[in-house]
C-alpha atoms as a PDB file:
ATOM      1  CA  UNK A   1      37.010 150.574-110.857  1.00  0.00           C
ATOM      2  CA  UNK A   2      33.785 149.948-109.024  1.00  0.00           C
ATOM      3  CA  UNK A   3      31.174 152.982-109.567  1.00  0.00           C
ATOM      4  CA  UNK A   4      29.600 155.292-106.640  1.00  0.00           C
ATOM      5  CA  UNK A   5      31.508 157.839-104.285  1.00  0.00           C
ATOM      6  CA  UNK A   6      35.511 157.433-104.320  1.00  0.00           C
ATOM      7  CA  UNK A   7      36.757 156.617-101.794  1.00  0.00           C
ATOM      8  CA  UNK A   8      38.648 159.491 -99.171  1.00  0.00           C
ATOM      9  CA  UNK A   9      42.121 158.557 -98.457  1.00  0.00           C
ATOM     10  CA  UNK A  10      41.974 155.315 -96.456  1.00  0.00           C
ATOM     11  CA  UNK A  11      38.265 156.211 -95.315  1.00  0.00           C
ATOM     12  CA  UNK A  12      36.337 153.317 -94.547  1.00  0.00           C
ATOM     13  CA  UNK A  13      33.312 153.408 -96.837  1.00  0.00           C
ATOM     14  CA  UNK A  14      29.990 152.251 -95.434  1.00  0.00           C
ATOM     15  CA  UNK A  15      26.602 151.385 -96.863  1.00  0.00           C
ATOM     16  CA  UNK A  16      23.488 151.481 -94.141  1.00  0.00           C
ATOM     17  CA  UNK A  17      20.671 149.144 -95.115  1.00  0.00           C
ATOM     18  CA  UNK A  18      17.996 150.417 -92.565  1.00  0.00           C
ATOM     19  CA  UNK A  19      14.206 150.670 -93.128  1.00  0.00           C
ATOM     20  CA  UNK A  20      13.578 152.970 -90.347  1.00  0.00           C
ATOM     21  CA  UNK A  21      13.985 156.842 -91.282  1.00  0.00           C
ATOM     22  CA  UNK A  22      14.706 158.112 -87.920  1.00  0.00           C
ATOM     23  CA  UNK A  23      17.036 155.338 -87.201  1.00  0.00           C
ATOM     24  CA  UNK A  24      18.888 155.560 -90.575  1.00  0.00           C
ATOM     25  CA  UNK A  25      19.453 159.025 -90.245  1.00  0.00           C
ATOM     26  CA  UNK A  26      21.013 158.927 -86.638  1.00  0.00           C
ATOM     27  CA  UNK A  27      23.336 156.059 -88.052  1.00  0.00           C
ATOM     28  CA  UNK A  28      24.219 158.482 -90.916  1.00  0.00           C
ATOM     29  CA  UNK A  29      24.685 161.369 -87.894  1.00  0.00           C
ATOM     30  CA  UNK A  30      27.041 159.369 -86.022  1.00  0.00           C
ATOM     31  CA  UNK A  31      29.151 157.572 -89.118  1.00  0.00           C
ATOM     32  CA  UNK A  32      29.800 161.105 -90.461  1.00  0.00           C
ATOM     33  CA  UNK A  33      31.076 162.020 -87.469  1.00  0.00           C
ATOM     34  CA  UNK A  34      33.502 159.602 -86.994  1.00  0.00           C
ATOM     35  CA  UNK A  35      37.230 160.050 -88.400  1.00  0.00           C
ATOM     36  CA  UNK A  36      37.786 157.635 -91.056  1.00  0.00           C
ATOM     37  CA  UNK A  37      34.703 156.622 -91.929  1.00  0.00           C
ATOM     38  CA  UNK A  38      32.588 157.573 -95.752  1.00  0.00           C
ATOM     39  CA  UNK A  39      29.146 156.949 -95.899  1.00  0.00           C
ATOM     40  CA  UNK A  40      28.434 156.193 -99.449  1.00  0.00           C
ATOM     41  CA  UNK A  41      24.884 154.671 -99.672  1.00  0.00           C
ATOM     42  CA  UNK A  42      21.440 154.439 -98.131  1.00  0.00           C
ATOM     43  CA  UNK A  43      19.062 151.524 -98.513  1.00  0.00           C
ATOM     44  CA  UNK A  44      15.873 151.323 -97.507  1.00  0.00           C
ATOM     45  CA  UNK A  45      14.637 147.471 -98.076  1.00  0.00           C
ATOM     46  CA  UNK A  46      16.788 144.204 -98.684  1.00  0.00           C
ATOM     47  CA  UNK A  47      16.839 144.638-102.566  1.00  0.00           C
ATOM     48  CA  UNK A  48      18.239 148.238-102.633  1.00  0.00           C
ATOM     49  CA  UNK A  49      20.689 147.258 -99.918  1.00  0.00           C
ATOM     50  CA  UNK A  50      21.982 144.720-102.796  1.00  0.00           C
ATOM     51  CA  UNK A  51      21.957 146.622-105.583  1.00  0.00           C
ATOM     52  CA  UNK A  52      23.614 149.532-103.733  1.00  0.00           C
ATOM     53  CA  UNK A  53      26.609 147.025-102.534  1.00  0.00           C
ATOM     54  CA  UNK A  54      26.920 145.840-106.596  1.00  0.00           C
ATOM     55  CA  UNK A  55      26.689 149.950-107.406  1.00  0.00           C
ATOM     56  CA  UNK A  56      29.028 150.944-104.556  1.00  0.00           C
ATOM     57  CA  UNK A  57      31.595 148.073-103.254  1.00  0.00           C
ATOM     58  CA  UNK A  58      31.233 149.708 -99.671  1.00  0.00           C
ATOM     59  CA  UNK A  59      34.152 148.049 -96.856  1.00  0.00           C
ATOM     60  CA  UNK A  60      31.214 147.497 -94.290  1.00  0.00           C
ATOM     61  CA  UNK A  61      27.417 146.774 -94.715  1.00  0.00           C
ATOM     62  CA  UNK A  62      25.574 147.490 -91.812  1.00  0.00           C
ATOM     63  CA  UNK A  63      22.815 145.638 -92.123  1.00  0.00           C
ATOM     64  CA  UNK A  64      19.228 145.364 -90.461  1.00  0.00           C
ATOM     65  CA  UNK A  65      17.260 142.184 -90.385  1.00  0.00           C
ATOM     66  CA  UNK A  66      13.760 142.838 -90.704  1.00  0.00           C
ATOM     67  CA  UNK A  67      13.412 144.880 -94.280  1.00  0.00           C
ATOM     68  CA  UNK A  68      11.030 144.705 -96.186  1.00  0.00           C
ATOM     69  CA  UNK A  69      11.431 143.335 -99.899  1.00  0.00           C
ATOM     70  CA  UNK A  70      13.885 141.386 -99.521  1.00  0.00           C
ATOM     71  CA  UNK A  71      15.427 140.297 -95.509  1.00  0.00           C
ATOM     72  CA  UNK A  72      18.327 141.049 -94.495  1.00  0.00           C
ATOM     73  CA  UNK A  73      19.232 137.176 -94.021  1.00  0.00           C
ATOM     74  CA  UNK A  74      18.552 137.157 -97.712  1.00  0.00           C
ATOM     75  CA  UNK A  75      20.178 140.490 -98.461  1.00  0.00           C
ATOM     76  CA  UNK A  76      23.387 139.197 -96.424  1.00  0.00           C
ATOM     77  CA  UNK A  77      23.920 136.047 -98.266  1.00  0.00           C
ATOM     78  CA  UNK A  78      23.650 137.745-101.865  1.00  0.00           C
ATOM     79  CA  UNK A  79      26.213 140.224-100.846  1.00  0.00           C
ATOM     80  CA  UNK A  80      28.480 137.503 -99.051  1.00  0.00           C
ATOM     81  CA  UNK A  81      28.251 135.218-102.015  1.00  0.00           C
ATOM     82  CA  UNK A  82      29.079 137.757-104.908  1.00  0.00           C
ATOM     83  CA  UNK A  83      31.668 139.485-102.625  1.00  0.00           C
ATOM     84  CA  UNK A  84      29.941 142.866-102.414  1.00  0.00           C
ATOM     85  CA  UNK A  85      31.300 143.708 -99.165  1.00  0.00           C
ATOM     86  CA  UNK A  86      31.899 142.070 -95.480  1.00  0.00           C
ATOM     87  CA  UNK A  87      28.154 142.548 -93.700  1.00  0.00           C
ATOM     88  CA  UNK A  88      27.461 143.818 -89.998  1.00  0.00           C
ATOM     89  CA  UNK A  89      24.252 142.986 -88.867  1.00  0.00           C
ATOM     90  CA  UNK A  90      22.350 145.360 -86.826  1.00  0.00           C
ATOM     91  CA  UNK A  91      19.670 144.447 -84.870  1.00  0.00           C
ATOM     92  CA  UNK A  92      17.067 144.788 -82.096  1.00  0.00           C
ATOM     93  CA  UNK A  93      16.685 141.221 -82.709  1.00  0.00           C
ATOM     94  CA  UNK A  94      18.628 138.689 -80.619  1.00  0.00           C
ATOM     95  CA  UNK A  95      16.469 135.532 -80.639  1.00  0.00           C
ATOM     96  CA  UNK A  96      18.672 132.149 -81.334  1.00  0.00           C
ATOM     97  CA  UNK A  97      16.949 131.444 -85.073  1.00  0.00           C
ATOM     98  CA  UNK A  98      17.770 135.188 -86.002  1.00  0.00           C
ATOM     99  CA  UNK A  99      21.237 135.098 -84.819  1.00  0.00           C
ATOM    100  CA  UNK A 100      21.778 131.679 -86.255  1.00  0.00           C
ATOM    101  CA  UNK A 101      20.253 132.233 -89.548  1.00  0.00           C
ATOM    102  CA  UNK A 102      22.143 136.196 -89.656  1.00  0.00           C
ATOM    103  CA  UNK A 103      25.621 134.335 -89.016  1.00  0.00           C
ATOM    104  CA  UNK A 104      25.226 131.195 -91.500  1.00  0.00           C
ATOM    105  CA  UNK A 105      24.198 133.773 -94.119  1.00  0.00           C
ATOM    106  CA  UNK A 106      27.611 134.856 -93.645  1.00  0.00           C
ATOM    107  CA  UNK A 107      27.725 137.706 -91.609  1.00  0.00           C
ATOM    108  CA  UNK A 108      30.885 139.028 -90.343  1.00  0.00           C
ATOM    109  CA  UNK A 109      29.532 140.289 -87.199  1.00  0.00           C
ATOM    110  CA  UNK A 110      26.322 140.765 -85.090  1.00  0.00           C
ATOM    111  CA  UNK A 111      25.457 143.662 -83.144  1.00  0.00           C
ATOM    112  CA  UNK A 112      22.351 145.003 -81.496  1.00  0.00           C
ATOM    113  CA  UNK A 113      21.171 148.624 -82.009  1.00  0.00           C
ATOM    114  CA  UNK A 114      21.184 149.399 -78.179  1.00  0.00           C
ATOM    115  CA  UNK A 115      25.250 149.494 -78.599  1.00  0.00           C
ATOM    116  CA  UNK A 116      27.103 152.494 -78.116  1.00  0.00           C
ATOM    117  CA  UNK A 117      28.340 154.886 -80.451  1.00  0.00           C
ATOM    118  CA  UNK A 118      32.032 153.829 -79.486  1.00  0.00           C
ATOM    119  CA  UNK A 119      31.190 149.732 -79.656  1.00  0.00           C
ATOM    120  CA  UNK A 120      29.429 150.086 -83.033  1.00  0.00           C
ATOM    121  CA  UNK A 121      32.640 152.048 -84.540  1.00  0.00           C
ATOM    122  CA  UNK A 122      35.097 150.038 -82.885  1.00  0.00           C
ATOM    123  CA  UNK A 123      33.383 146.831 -84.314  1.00  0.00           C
ATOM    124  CA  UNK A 124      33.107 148.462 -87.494  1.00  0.00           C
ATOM    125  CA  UNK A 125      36.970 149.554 -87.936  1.00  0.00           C
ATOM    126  CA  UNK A 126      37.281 145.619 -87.099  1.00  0.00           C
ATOM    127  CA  UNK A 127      34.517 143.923 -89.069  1.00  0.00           C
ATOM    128  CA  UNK A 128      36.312 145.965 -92.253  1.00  0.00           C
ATOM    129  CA  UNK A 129      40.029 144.692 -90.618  1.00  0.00           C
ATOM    130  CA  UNK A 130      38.913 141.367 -91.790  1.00  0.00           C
ATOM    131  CA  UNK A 131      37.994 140.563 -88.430  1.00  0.00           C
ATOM    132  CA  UNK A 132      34.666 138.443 -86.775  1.00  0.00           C
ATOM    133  CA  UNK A 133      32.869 140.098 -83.384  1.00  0.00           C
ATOM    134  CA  UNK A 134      29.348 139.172 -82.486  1.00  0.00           C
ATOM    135  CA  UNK A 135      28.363 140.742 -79.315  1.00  0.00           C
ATOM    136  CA  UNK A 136      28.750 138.123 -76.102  1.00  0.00           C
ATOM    137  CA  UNK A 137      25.206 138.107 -75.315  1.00  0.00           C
ATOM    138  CA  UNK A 138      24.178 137.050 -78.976  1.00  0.00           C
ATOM    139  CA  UNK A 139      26.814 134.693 -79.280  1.00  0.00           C
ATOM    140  CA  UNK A 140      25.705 133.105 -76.011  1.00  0.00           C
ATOM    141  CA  UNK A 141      22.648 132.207 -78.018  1.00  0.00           C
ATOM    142  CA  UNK A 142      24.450 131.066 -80.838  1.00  0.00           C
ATOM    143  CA  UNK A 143      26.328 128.675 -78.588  1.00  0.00           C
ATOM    144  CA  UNK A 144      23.335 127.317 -76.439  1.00  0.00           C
ATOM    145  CA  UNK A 145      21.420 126.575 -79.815  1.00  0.00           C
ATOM    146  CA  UNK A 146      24.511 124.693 -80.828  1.00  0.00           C
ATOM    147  CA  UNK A 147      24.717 122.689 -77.604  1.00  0.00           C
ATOM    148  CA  UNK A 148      20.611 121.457 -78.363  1.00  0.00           C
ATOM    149  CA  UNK A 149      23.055 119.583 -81.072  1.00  0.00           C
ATOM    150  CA  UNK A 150      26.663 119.170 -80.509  1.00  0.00           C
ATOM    151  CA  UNK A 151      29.149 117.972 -82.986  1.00  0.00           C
ATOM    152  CA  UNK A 152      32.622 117.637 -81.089  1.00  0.00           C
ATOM    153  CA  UNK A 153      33.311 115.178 -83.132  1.00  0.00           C
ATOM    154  CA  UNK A 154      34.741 117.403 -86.082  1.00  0.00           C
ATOM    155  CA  UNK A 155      36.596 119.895 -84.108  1.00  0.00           C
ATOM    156  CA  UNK A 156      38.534 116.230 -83.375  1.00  0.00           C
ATOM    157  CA  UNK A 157      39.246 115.926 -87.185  1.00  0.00           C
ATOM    158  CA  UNK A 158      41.360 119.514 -86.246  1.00  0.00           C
ATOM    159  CA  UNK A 159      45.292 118.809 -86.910  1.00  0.00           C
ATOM    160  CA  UNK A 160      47.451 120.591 -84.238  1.00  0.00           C
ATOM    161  CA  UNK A 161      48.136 123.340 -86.411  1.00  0.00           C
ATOM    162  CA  UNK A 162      44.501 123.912 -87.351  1.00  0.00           C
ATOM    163  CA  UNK A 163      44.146 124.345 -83.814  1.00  0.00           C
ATOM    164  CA  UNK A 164      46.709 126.897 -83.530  1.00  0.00           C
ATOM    165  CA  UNK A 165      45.086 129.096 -85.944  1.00  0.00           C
ATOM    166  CA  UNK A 166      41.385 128.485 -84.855  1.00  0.00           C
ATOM    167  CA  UNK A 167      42.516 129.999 -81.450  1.00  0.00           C
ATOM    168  CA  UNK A 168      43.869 133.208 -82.702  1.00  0.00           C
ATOM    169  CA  UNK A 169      40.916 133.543 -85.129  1.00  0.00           C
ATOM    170  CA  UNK A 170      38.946 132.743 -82.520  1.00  0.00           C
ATOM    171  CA  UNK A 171      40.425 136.036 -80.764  1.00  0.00           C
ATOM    172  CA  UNK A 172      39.696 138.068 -83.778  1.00  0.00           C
ATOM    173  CA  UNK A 173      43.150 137.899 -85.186  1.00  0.00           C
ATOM    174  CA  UNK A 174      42.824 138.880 -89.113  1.00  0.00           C
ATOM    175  CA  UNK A 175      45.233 136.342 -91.242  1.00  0.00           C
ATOM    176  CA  UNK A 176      47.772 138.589 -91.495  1.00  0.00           C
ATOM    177  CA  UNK A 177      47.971 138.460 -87.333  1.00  0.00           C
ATOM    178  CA  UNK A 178      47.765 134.620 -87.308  1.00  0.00           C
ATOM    179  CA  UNK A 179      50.444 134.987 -90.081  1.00  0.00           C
ATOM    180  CA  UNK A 180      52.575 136.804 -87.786  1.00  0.00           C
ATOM    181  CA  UNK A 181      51.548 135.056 -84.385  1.00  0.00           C
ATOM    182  CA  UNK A 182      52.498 131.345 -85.754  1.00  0.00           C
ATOM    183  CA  UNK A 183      55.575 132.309 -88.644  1.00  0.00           C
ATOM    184  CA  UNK A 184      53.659 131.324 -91.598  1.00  0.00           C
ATOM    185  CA  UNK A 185      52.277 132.791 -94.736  1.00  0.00           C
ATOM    186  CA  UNK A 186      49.051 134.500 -94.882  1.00  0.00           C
ATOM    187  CA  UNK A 187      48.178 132.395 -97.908  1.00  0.00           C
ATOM    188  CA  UNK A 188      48.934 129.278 -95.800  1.00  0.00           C
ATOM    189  CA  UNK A 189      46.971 130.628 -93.165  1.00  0.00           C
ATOM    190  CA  UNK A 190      44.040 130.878 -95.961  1.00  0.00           C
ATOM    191  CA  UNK A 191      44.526 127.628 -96.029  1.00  0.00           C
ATOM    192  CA  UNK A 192      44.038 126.816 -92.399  1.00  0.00           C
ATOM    193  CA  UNK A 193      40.944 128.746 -92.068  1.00  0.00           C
ATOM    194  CA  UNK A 194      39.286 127.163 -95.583  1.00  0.00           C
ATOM    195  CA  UNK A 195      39.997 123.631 -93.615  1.00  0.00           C
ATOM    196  CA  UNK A 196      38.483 124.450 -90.189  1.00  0.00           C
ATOM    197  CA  UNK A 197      35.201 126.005 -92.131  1.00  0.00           C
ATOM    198  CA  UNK A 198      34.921 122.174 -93.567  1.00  0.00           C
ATOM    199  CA  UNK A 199      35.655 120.158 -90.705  1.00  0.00           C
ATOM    200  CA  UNK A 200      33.571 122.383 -88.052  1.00  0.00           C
ATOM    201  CA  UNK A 201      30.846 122.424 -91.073  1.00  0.00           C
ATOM    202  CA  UNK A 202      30.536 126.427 -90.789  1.00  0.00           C
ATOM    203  CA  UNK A 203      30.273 128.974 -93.329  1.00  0.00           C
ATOM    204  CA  UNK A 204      32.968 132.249 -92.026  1.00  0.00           C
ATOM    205  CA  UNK A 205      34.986 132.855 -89.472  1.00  0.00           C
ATOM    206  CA  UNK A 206      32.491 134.336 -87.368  1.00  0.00           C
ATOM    207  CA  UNK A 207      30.927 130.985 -87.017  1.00  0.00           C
ATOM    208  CA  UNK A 208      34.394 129.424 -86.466  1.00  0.00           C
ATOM    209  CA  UNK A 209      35.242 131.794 -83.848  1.00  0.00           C
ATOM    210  CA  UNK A 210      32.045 131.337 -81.802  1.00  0.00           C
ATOM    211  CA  UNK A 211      31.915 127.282 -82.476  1.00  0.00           C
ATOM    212  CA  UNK A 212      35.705 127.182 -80.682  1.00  0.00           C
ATOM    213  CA  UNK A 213      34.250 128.394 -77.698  1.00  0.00           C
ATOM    214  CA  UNK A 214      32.772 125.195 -77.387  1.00  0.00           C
ATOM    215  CA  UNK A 215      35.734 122.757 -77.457  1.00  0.00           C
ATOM    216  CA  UNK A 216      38.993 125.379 -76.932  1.00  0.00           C
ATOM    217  CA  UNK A 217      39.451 125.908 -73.152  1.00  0.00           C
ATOM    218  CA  UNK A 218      40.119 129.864 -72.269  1.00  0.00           C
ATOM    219  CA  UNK A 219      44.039 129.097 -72.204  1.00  0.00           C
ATOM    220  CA  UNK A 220      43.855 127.426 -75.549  1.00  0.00           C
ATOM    221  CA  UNK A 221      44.549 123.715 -74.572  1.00  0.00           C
ATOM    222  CA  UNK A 222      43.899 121.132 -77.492  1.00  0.00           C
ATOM    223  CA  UNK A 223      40.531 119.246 -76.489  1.00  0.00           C
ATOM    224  CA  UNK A 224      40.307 115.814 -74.901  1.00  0.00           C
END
């Protein structure tokens, strides 16, 4: 059993990595508030954040990027890689090379701190669904910074039923709905997804779901 707070019924438990006093403790304000939600850590640099997520095993780490110590690119990807938790970043920063370098760290979402109270919770409940949101105006960057450079030629490497499941991850379907949606296993649906991340060269489903946008028409026609 992982250490730190137990967990409260089915209570999503959250760790806030946040440098900012003031701004941590409104976070904390709000999260408590909310019905199904746990806060169960603080951290106050990139570091802590880590060793908090190893200490804790929190569903959701929201996640700032500029802390001190240790970044919260850098913070993100140690936490992705040893399977800590699924990461939210939040942000006042929007710029294409932070968004770019928050998501291919292997973020699970990207939000910035002028979001309402009712966005950041939705997102959150999703984000620890299994889910992939990035807010439309950051992934507008994320796509324009991948146009500079555009590799259409993988998504054609995409078999038909790749496609299928690309689209409904791409509308932030967890496996278990593209399971459903299509008649197949979830662990074939694992499958899928580990086989679009190599042929669209992307490291989550996040990046998956944005990069479709750029070959996979709004009514889901196969590209040509």
């Amino acid at each position: 059993m992982p250490r730190g707070a137990p967990k409260v019924g089915n209570a999503i438990r959250l760790l806030i990595a946040e440098d900012q006093p003031l701004m941590r403790r409104g976070l904390r304000t709000v999260l408590d508030l909310e019905p199904g939600f746990q806060v169960v850590g603080e951290a106050v640099d990139g570091a802590q954040a880590v060793e908090k997520a190893r200490e804790l095993r929190p569903d959701v780490v929201l996640m700032d990027l500029q802390l001190p110590v240790l970044d919260g690119v850098e913070a993100t990807r140690a936490i992705v890689r040893e399977g800590l938790g699924r990461v939210l970043i939040l942000t006042t920063f929007d710029t294409e090379d932070y968004v770019l370098e928050g998501i291919r760290a292997g973020a699970a979402g990207y939000l910035l701190k002028d979001v309402d109270a009712k966005e950041l919770c939705d997102v959150i409940r999703r984000v620890a669904a299994g889910d992939a949101f990035v807010q439309p105006s950051v992934a507008a960057k994320y796509l324009r910074q991948l146009a500079q450079a555009p590799r259409r030629a993988e998504a054609e490497q995409l078999t038909p039923r790749e496609l299928d499941v690309l689209r409904l991850l791409a509308r932030g379907e967890s496996n278990r709905g593209i399971a459903e949606g299509l008649r197949i296993t979830e662990s074939t649906v694992k499958n899928h997804v580990n086989s679009i991340l190599g042929k669209l060269q992307v490291p989550n489903r996040t990046a998956a779901a944005l990069r479709a946008q750029e070959f996979l028409p709004p009514e889901g026609r196969t590209p040509g």
